[in-house]
C-alpha atoms as a PDB file:
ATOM      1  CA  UNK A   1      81.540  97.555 135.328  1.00  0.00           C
ATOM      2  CA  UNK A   2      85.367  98.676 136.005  1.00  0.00           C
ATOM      3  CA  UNK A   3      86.039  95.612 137.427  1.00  0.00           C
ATOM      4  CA  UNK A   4      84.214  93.552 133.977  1.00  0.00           C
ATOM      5  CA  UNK A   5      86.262  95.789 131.740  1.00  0.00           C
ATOM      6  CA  UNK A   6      89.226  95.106 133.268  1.00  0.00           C
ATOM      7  CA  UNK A   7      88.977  92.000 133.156  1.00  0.00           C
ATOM      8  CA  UNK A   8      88.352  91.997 129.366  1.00  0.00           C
ATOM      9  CA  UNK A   9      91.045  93.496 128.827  1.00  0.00           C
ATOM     10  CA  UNK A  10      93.429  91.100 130.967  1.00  0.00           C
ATOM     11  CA  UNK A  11      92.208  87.989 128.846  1.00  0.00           C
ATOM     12  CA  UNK A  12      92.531  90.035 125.865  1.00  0.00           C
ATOM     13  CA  UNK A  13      96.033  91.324 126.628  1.00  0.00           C
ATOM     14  CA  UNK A  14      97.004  87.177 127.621  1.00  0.00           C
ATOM     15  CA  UNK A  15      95.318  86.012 124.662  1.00  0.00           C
ATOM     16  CA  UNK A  16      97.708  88.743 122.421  1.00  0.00           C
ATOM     17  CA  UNK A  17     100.760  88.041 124.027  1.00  0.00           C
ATOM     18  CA  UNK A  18     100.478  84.034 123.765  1.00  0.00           C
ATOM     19  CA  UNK A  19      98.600  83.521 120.172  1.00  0.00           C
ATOM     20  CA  UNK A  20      99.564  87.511 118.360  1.00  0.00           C
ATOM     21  CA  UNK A  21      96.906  89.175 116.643  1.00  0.00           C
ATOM     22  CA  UNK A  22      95.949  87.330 113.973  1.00  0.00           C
ATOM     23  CA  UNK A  23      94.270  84.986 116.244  1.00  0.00           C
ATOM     24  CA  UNK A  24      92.581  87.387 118.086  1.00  0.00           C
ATOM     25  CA  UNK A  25      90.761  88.853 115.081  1.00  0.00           C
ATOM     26  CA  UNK A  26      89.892  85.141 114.739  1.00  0.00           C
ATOM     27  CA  UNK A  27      88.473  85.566 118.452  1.00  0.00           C
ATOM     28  CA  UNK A  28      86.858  88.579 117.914  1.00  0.00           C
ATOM     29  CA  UNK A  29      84.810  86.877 114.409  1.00  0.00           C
ATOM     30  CA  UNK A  30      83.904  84.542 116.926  1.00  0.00           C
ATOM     31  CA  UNK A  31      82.471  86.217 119.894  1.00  0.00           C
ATOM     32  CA  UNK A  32      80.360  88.804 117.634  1.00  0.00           C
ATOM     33  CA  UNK A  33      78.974  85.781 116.088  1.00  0.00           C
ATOM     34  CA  UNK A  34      77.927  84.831 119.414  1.00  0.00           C
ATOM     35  CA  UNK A  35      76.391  87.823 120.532  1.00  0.00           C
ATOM     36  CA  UNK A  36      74.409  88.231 117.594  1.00  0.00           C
ATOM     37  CA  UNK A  37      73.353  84.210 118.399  1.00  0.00           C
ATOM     38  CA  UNK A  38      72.297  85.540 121.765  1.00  0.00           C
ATOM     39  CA  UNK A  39      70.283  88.408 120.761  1.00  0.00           C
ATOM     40  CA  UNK A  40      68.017  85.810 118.714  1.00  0.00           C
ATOM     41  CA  UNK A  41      67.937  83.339 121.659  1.00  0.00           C
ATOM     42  CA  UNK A  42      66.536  86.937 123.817  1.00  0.00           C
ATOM     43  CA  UNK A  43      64.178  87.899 121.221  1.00  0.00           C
ATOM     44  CA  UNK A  44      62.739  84.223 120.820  1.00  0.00           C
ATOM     45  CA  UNK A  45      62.911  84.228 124.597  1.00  0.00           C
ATOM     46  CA  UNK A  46      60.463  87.345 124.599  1.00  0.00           C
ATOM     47  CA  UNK A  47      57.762  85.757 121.780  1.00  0.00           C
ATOM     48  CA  UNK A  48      57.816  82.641 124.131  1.00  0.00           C
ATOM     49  CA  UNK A  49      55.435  81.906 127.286  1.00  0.00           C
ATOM     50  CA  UNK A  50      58.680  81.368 129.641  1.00  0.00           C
ATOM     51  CA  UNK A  51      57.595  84.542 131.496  1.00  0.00           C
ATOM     52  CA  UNK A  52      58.617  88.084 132.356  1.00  0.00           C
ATOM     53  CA  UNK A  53      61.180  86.779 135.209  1.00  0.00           C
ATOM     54  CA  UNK A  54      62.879  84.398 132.009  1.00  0.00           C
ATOM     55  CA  UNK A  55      62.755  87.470 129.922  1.00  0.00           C
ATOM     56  CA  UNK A  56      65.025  89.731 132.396  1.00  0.00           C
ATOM     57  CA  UNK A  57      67.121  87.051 133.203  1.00  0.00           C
ATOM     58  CA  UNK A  58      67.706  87.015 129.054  1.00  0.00           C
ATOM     59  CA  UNK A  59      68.267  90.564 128.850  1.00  0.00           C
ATOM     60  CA  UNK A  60      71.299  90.651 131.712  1.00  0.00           C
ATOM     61  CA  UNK A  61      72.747  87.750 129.463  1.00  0.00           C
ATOM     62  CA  UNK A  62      72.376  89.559 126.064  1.00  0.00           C
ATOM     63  CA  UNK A  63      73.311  93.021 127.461  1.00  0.00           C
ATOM     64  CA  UNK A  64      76.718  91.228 129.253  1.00  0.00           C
ATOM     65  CA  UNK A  65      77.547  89.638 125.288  1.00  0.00           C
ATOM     66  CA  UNK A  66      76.927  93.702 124.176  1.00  0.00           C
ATOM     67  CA  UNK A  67      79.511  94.948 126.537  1.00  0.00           C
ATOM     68  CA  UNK A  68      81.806  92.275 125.719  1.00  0.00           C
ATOM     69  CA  UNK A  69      81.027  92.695 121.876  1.00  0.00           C
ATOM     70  CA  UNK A  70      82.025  96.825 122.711  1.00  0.00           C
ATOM     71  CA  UNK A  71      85.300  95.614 124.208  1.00  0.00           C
ATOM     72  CA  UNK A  72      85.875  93.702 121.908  1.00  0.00           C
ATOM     73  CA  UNK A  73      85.212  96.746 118.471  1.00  0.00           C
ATOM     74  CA  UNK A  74      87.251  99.379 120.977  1.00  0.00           C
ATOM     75  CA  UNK A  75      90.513  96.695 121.228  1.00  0.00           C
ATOM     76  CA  UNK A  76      90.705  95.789 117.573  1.00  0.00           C
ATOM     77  CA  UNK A  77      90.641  99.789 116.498  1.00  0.00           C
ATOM     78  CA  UNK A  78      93.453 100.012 119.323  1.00  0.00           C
ATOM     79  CA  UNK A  79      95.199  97.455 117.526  1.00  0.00           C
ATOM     80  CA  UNK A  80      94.432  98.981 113.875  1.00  0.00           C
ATOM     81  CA  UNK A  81      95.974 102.815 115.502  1.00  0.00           C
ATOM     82  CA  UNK A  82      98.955 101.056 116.620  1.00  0.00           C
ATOM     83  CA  UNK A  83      99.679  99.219 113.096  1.00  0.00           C
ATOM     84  CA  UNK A  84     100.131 102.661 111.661  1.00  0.00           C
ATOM     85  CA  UNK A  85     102.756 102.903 114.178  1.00  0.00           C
ATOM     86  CA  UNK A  86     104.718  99.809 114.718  1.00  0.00           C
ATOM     87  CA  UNK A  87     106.033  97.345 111.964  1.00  0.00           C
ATOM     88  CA  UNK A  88     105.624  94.151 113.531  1.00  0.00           C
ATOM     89  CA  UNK A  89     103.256  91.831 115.110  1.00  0.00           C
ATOM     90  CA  UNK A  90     105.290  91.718 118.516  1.00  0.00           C
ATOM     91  CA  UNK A  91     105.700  95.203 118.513  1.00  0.00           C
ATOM     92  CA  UNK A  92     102.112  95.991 118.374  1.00  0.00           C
ATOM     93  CA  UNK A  93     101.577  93.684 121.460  1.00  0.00           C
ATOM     94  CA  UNK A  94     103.849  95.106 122.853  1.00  0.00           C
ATOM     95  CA  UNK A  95     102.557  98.785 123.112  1.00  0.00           C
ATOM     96  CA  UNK A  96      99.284  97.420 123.457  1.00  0.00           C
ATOM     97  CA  UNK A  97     100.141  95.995 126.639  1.00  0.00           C
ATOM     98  CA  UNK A  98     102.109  98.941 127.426  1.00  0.00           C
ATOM     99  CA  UNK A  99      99.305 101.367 126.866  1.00  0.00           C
ATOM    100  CA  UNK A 100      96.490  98.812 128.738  1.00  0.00           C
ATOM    101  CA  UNK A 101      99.113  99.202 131.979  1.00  0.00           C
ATOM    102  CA  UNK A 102      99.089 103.663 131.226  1.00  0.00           C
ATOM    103  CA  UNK A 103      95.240 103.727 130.992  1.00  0.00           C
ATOM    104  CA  UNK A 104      95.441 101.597 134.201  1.00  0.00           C
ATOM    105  CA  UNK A 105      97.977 103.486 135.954  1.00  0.00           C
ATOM    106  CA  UNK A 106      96.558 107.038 135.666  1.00  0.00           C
ATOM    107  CA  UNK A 107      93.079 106.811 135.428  1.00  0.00           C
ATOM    108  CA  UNK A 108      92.818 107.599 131.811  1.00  0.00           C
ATOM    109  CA  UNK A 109      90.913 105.677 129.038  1.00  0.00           C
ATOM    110  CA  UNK A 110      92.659 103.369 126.886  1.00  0.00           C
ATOM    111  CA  UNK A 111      91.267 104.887 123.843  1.00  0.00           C
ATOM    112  CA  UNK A 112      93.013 108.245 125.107  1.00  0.00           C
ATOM    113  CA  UNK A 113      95.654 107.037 125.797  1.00  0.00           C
ATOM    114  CA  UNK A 114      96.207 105.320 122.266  1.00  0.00           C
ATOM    115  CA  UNK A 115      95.437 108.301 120.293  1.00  0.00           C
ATOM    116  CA  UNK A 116      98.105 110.477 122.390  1.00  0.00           C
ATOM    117  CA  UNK A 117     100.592 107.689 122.388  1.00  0.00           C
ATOM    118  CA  UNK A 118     100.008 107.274 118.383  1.00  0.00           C
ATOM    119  CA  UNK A 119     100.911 111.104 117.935  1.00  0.00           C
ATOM    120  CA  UNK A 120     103.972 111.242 120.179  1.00  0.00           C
ATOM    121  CA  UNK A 121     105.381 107.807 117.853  1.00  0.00           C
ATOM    122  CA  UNK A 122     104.612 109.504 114.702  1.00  0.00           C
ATOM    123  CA  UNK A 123     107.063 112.851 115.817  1.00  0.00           C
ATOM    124  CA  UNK A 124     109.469 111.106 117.626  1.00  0.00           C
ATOM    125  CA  UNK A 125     112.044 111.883 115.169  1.00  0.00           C
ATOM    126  CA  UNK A 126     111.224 115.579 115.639  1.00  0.00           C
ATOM    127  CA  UNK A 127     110.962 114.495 119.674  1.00  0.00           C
ATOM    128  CA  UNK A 128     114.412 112.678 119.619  1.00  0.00           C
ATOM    129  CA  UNK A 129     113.199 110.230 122.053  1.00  0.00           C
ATOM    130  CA  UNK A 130     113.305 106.570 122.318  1.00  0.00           C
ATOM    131  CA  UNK A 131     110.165 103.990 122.525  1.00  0.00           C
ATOM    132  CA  UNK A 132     111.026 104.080 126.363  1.00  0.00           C
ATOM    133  CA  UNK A 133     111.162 107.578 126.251  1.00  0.00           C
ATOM    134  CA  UNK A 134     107.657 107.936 124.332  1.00  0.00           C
ATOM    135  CA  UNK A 135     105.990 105.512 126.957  1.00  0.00           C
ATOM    136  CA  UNK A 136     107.347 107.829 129.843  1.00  0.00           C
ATOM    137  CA  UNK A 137     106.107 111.088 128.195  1.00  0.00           C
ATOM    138  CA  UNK A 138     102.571 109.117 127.267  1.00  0.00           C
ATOM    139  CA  UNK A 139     102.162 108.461 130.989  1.00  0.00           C
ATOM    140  CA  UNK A 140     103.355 111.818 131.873  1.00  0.00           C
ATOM    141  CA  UNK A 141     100.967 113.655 129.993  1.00  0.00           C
ATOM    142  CA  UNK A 142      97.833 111.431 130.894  1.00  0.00           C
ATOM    143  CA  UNK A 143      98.538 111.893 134.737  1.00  0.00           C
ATOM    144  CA  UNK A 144      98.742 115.703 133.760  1.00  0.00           C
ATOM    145  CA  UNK A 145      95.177 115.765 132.274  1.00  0.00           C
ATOM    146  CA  UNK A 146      93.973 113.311 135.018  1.00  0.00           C
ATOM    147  CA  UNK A 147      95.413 116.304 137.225  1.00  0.00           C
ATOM    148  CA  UNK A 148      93.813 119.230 135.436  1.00  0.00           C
ATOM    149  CA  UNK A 149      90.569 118.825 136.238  1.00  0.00           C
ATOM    150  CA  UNK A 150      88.930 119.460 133.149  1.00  0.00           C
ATOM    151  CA  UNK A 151      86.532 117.640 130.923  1.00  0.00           C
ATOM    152  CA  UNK A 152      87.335 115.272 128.733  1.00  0.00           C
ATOM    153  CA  UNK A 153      86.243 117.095 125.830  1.00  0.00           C
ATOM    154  CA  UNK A 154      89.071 120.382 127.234  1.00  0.00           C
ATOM    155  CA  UNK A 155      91.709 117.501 127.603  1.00  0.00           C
ATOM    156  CA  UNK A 156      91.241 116.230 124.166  1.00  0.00           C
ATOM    157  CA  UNK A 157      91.501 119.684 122.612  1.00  0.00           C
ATOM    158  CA  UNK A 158      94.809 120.171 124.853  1.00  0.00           C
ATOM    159  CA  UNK A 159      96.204 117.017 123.684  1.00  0.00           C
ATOM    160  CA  UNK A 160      95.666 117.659 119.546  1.00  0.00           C
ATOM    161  CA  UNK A 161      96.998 120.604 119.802  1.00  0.00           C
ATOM    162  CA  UNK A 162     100.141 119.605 121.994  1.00  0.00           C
ATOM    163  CA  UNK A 163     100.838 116.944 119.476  1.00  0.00           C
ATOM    164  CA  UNK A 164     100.473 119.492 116.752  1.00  0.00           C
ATOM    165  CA  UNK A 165     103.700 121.127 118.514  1.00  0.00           C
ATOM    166  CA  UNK A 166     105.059 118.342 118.982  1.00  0.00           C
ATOM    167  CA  UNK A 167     104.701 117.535 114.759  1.00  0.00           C
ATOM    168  CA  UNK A 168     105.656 120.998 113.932  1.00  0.00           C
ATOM    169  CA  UNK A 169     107.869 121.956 116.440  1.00  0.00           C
ATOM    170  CA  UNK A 170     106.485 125.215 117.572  1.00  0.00           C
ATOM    171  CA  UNK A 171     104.197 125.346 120.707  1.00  0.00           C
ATOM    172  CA  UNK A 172     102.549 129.196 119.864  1.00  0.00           C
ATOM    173  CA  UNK A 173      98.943 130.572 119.176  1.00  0.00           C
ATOM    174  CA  UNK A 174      96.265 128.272 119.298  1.00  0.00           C
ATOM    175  CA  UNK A 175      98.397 125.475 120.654  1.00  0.00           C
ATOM    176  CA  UNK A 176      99.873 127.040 123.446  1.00  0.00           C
ATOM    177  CA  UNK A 177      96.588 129.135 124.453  1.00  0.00           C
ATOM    178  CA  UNK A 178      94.901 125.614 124.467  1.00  0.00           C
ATOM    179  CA  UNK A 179      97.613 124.281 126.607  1.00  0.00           C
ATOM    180  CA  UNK A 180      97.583 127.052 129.129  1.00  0.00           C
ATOM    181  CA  UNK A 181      94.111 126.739 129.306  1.00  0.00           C
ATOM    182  CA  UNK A 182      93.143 122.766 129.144  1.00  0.00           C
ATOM    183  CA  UNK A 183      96.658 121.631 130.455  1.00  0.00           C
ATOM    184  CA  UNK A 184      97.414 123.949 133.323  1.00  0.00           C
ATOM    185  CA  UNK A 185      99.236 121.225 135.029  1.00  0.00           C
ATOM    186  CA  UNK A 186     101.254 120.041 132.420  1.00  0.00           C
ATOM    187  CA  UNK A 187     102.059 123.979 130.973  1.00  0.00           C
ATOM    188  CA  UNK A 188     103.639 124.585 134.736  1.00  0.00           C
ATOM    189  CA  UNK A 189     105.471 121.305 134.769  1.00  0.00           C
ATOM    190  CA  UNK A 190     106.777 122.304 131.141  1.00  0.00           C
ATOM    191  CA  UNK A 191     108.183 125.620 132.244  1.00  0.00           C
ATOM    192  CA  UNK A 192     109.725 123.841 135.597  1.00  0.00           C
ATOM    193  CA  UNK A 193     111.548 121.368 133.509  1.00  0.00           C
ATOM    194  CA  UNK A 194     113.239 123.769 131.351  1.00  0.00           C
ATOM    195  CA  UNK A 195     114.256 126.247 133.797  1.00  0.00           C
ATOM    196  CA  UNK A 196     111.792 128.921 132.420  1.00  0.00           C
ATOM    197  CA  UNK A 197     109.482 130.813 135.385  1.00  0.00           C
ATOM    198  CA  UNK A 198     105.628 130.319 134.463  1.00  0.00           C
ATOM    199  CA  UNK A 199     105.088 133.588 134.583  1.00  0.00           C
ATOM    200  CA  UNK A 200     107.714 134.018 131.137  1.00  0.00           C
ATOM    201  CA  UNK A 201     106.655 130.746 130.081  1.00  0.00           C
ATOM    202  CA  UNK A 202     104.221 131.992 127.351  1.00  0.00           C
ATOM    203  CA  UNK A 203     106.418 134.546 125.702  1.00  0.00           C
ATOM    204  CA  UNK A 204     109.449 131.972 125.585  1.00  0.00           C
ATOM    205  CA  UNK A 205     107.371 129.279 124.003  1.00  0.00           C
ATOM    206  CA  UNK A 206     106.986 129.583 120.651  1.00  0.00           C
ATOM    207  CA  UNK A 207     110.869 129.601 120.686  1.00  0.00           C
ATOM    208  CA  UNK A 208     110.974 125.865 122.047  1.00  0.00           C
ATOM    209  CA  UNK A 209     111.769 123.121 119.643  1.00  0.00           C
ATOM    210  CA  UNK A 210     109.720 119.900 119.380  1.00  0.00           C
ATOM    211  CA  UNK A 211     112.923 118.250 121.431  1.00  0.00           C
ATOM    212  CA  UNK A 212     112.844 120.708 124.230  1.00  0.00           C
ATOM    213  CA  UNK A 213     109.012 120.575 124.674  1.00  0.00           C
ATOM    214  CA  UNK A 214     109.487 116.628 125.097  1.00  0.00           C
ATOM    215  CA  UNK A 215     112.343 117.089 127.715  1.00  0.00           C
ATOM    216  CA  UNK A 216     110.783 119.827 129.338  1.00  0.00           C
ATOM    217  CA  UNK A 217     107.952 116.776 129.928  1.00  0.00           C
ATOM    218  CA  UNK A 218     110.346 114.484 130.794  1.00  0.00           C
ATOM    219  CA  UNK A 219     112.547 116.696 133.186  1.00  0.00           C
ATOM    220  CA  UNK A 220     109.053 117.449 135.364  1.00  0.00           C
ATOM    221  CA  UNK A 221     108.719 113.936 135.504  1.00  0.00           C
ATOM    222  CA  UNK A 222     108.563 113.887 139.889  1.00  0.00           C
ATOM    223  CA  UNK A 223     106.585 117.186 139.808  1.00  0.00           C
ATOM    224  CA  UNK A 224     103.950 116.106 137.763  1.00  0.00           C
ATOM    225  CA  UNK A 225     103.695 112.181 139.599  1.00  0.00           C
ATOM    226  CA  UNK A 226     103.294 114.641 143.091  1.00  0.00           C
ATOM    227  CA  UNK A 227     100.699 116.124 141.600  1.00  0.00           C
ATOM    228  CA  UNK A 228      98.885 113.353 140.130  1.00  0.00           C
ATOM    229  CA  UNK A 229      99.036 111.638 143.632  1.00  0.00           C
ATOM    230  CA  UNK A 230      97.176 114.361 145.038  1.00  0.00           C
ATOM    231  CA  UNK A 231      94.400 114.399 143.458  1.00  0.00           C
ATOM    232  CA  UNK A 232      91.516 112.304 143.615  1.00  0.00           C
ATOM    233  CA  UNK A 233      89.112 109.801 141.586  1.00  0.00           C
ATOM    234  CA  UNK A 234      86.791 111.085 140.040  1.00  0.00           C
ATOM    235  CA  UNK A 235      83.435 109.004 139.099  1.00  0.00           C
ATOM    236  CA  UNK A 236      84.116 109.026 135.162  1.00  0.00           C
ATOM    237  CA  UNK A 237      87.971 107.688 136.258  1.00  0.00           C
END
Protein backbone atom coordinates (compact mmCIF):
# COMPACT_ATOMS: atom_id res chain seq x y z
CA UNK A 1 0.00 0.00 0.00
CA UNK A 2 3.20 2.39 0.63
CA UNK A 3 4.53 1.47 -2.41
CA UNK A 4 0.67 2.28 -4.40
CA UNK A 5 0.60 5.59 -2.59
CA UNK A 6 3.72 6.54 -3.57
CA UNK A 7 3.30 6.01 -6.62
CA UNK A 8 0.14 8.20 -6.76
CA UNK A 9 1.70 10.68 -5.67
CA UNK A 10 4.77 10.56 -8.23
CA UNK A 11 2.23 10.74 -11.27
CA UNK A 12 0.42 13.31 -9.46
CA UNK A 13 3.46 15.44 -8.61
CA UNK A 14 4.63 14.87 -12.79
CA UNK A 15 1.28 15.57 -13.88
CA UNK A 16 1.47 19.19 -11.63
CA UNK A 17 4.70 20.14 -12.64
CA UNK A 18 4.11 19.58 -16.58
CA UNK A 19 0.20 20.67 -17.05
CA UNK A 20 -0.23 23.15 -13.33
CA UNK A 21 -3.22 22.68 -11.43
CA UNK A 22 -5.90 23.60 -13.28
CA UNK A 23 -5.55 20.52 -15.24
CA UNK A 24 -5.28 18.37 -12.53
CA UNK A 25 -8.62 19.37 -11.01
CA UNK A 26 -9.66 18.48 -14.59
CA UNK A 27 -7.95 14.96 -13.76
CA UNK A 28 -9.30 14.60 -10.60
CA UNK A 29 -13.33 15.35 -12.21
CA UNK A 30 -12.27 12.64 -14.25
CA UNK A 31 -11.04 9.80 -12.23
CA UNK A 32 -14.00 10.22 -9.52
CA UNK A 33 -16.23 9.90 -12.41
CA UNK A 34 -14.61 6.73 -13.02
CA UNK A 35 -14.71 5.27 -9.79
CA UNK A 36 -18.18 5.96 -9.29
CA UNK A 37 -18.54 4.10 -13.08
CA UNK A 38 -16.78 1.21 -11.43
CA UNK A 39 -18.75 0.87 -8.38
CA UNK A 40 -21.93 0.33 -10.76
CA UNK A 41 -20.00 -2.11 -13.03
CA UNK A 42 -19.23 -4.10 -9.15
CA UNK A 43 -22.68 -3.84 -8.04
CA UNK A 44 -24.16 -5.09 -11.50
CA UNK A 45 -21.32 -7.58 -11.30
CA UNK A 46 -22.85 -8.89 -7.89
CA UNK A 47 -26.83 -9.07 -9.26
CA UNK A 48 -25.27 -11.08 -12.22
CA UNK A 49 -24.69 -15.06 -12.44
CA UNK A 50 -20.78 -14.46 -13.27
CA UNK A 51 -20.03 -16.08 -9.88
CA UNK A 52 -18.52 -15.47 -6.47
CA UNK A 53 -14.76 -15.81 -7.94
CA UNK A 54 -16.00 -12.71 -10.70
CA UNK A 55 -17.43 -10.94 -7.77
CA UNK A 56 -13.96 -10.73 -5.69
CA UNK A 57 -12.07 -10.17 -8.58
CA UNK A 58 -14.65 -6.89 -8.93
CA UNK A 59 -14.22 -5.87 -5.51
CA UNK A 60 -10.06 -5.69 -5.66
CA UNK A 61 -10.82 -3.50 -8.86
CA UNK A 62 -13.43 -1.17 -7.22
CA UNK A 63 -11.60 -1.00 -3.84
CA UNK A 64 -8.04 -0.07 -5.96
CA UNK A 65 -10.40 3.04 -7.88
CA UNK A 66 -11.42 3.93 -3.84
CA UNK A 67 -7.86 4.30 -2.81
CA UNK A 68 -7.00 6.12 -5.81
CA UNK A 69 -10.28 8.29 -5.52
CA UNK A 70 -8.77 8.98 -1.51
CA UNK A 71 -5.49 10.10 -3.07
CA UNK A 72 -6.85 11.84 -5.17
CA UNK A 73 -9.62 14.17 -2.27
CA UNK A 74 -6.27 14.23 0.21
CA UNK A 75 -3.96 16.00 -2.87
CA UNK A 76 -6.51 18.55 -4.00
CA UNK A 77 -7.12 19.79 -0.10
CA UNK A 78 -3.12 19.86 -0.09
CA UNK A 79 -3.34 21.99 -2.96
CA UNK A 80 -6.42 24.18 -1.56
CA UNK A 81 -3.98 24.67 2.12
CA UNK A 82 -1.20 25.77 0.05
CA UNK A 83 -3.33 28.47 -2.07
CA UNK A 84 -3.87 30.26 1.19
CA UNK A 85 -0.22 30.41 1.22
CA UNK A 86 1.36 31.00 -2.07
CA UNK A 87 0.17 33.50 -4.84
CA UNK A 88 0.84 31.69 -7.86
CA UNK A 89 0.21 28.60 -9.74
CA UNK A 90 4.07 27.67 -9.93
CA UNK A 91 4.53 28.44 -6.54
CA UNK A 92 1.99 26.10 -5.29
CA UNK A 93 3.71 23.27 -7.32
CA UNK A 94 6.36 24.11 -6.14
CA UNK A 95 5.85 23.51 -2.31
CA UNK A 96 3.76 20.77 -3.20
CA UNK A 97 6.56 18.98 -4.54
CA UNK A 98 8.65 20.23 -1.85
CA UNK A 99 6.43 18.96 0.90
CA UNK A 100 5.69 15.32 -1.14
CA UNK A 101 9.86 14.99 -0.92
CA UNK A 102 9.53 16.10 3.45
CA UNK A 103 6.70 13.55 4.02
CA UNK A 104 9.03 11.18 2.07
CA UNK A 105 12.15 12.02 3.70
CA UNK A 106 11.14 11.70 7.38
CA UNK A 107 8.55 9.37 7.61
CA UNK A 108 5.81 11.79 8.22
CA UNK A 109 2.40 12.10 6.41
CA UNK A 110 1.94 14.52 3.77
CA UNK A 111 -1.13 15.84 5.28
CA UNK A 112 1.16 16.66 8.45
CA UNK A 113 3.42 17.89 6.94
CA UNK A 114 1.18 20.49 4.96
CA UNK A 115 -0.62 21.72 7.90
CA UNK A 116 2.85 22.46 9.81
CA UNK A 117 4.43 23.84 6.72
CA UNK A 118 1.12 26.14 6.16
CA UNK A 119 1.63 27.62 9.80
CA UNK A 120 5.37 28.25 9.66
CA UNK A 121 4.49 30.39 5.93
CA UNK A 122 1.78 32.26 7.53
CA UNK A 123 4.46 33.68 10.58
CA UNK A 124 7.33 33.89 8.64
CA UNK A 125 7.39 37.52 8.92
CA UNK A 126 7.36 37.12 12.71
CA UNK A 127 10.02 33.99 11.91
CA UNK A 128 12.27 36.23 9.64
CA UNK A 129 13.06 33.35 7.52
CA UNK A 130 13.13 32.74 3.90
CA UNK A 131 10.97 30.02 1.79
CA UNK A 132 14.33 27.98 1.98
CA UNK A 133 14.53 28.63 5.42
CA UNK A 134 10.73 27.53 6.13
CA UNK A 135 11.34 24.20 4.11
CA UNK A 136 14.48 23.48 6.38
CA UNK A 137 12.60 24.19 9.68
CA UNK A 138 9.38 22.06 8.15
CA UNK A 139 11.74 19.10 7.77
CA UNK A 140 13.38 19.79 10.98
CA UNK A 141 10.47 19.65 13.01
CA UNK A 142 8.83 16.50 11.28
CA UNK A 143 12.10 14.40 11.87
CA UNK A 144 11.74 15.75 15.55
CA UNK A 145 8.20 14.26 16.01
CA UNK A 146 9.21 11.17 13.90
CA UNK A 147 11.95 11.07 16.79
CA UNK A 148 9.71 11.58 19.80
CA UNK A 149 8.02 8.67 19.88
CA UNK A 150 4.70 9.73 20.55
CA UNK A 151 1.34 9.33 18.94
CA UNK A 152 0.20 11.09 16.37
CA UNK A 153 -2.55 12.58 18.15
CA UNK A 154 0.59 14.05 21.10
CA UNK A 155 2.53 15.27 17.92
CA UNK A 156 -0.33 17.15 16.53
CA UNK A 157 -1.09 18.88 19.82
CA UNK A 158 2.84 19.74 19.99
CA UNK A 159 2.80 21.11 16.61
CA UNK A 160 -0.51 23.68 17.08
CA UNK A 161 0.75 24.85 19.83
CA UNK A 162 4.45 25.42 18.55
CA UNK A 163 2.99 27.29 15.68
CA UNK A 164 0.91 29.27 18.09
CA UNK A 165 4.50 30.56 19.38
CA UNK A 166 5.63 30.82 16.46
CA UNK A 167 2.30 33.38 15.47
CA UNK A 168 2.55 35.10 18.72
CA UNK A 169 5.94 35.06 19.52
CA UNK A 170 5.96 33.74 22.99
CA UNK A 171 6.64 29.97 23.61
CA UNK A 172 5.09 29.91 27.59
CA UNK A 173 2.17 28.02 29.40
CA UNK A 174 0.28 25.72 27.49
CA UNK A 175 2.59 25.91 24.51
CA UNK A 176 5.70 25.24 26.02
CA UNK A 177 4.26 22.50 28.59
CA UNK A 178 2.91 20.81 25.34
CA UNK A 179 6.26 21.07 23.78
CA UNK A 180 8.20 19.68 26.67
CA UNK A 181 5.90 17.06 26.84
CA UNK A 182 4.91 15.94 23.03
CA UNK A 183 8.23 17.37 21.51
CA UNK A 184 10.94 16.23 23.86
CA UNK A 185 13.28 15.97 21.02
CA UNK A 186 12.74 19.05 19.43
CA UNK A 187 12.47 21.16 23.14
CA UNK A 188 16.30 19.75 23.74
CA UNK A 189 17.42 20.58 20.25
CA UNK A 190 15.77 24.15 20.85
CA UNK A 191 17.71 24.84 24.01
CA UNK A 192 21.10 23.36 22.24
CA UNK A 193 20.73 25.76 19.43
CA UNK A 194 20.48 28.78 21.45
CA UNK A 195 23.07 28.15 23.91
CA UNK A 196 20.51 27.72 26.80
CA UNK A 197 21.14 24.29 29.15
CA UNK A 198 17.78 22.13 29.13
CA UNK A 199 17.66 22.11 32.44
CA UNK A 200 17.03 26.42 32.32
CA UNK A 201 15.36 25.95 29.16
CA UNK A 202 11.78 26.29 30.56
CA UNK A 203 12.25 29.34 32.70
CA UNK A 204 14.13 31.21 29.74
CA UNK A 205 11.41 30.47 27.26
CA UNK A 206 8.75 32.56 27.42
CA UNK A 207 11.47 35.29 26.92
CA UNK A 208 12.33 33.91 23.29
CA UNK A 209 11.00 35.76 20.33
CA UNK A 210 9.23 34.05 17.40
CA UNK A 211 12.84 34.68 15.46
CA UNK A 212 14.92 33.02 18.06
CA UNK A 213 12.58 29.98 18.47
CA UNK A 214 13.01 29.48 14.53
CA UNK A 215 16.89 29.76 14.75
CA UNK A 216 17.12 27.90 17.76
CA UNK A 217 15.42 25.07 15.16
CA UNK A 218 17.59 25.85 12.62
CA UNK A 219 20.95 26.06 14.65
CA UNK A 220 20.13 22.18 15.99
CA UNK A 221 19.82 21.36 12.57
CA UNK A 222 22.86 18.21 12.79
CA UNK A 223 21.60 17.31 16.32
CA UNK A 224 18.25 16.72 15.48
CA UNK A 225 19.19 14.73 11.74
CA UNK A 226 21.55 12.36 14.43
CA UNK A 227 18.76 11.76 16.16
CA UNK A 228 16.30 11.11 13.58
CA UNK A 229 18.83 8.56 12.06
CA UNK A 230 18.69 6.64 15.09
CA UNK A 231 15.64 5.78 15.41
CA UNK A 232 13.64 3.34 13.73
CA UNK A 233 10.39 2.70 11.46
CA UNK A 234 7.73 2.30 12.95
CA UNK A 235 4.62 0.29 11.29
CA UNK A 236 2.26 3.51 10.99
CA UNK A 237 5.65 5.29 9.21
Amino acid sequence: MAKSKRFVLDLLVNDNSRRGISSFDTNMKRARRSAKGAQKSFDSLQRSSLGLGSAFMALGSAASIASLNKYLQQWQRLTNQLRTVEDTTEGVIRSQEQLFRLAQDSRQSLEATAAIFTRVRRASDQLNVSYAESVKLVDLINKSVAASGTTTKEAEAGIIQLAQAFQSGKLGGDELRSVMENLAPLARALSAGLGIPFENFRKQASSLSAEQLAQGILNSQEMIENTFRRTNVTISQ
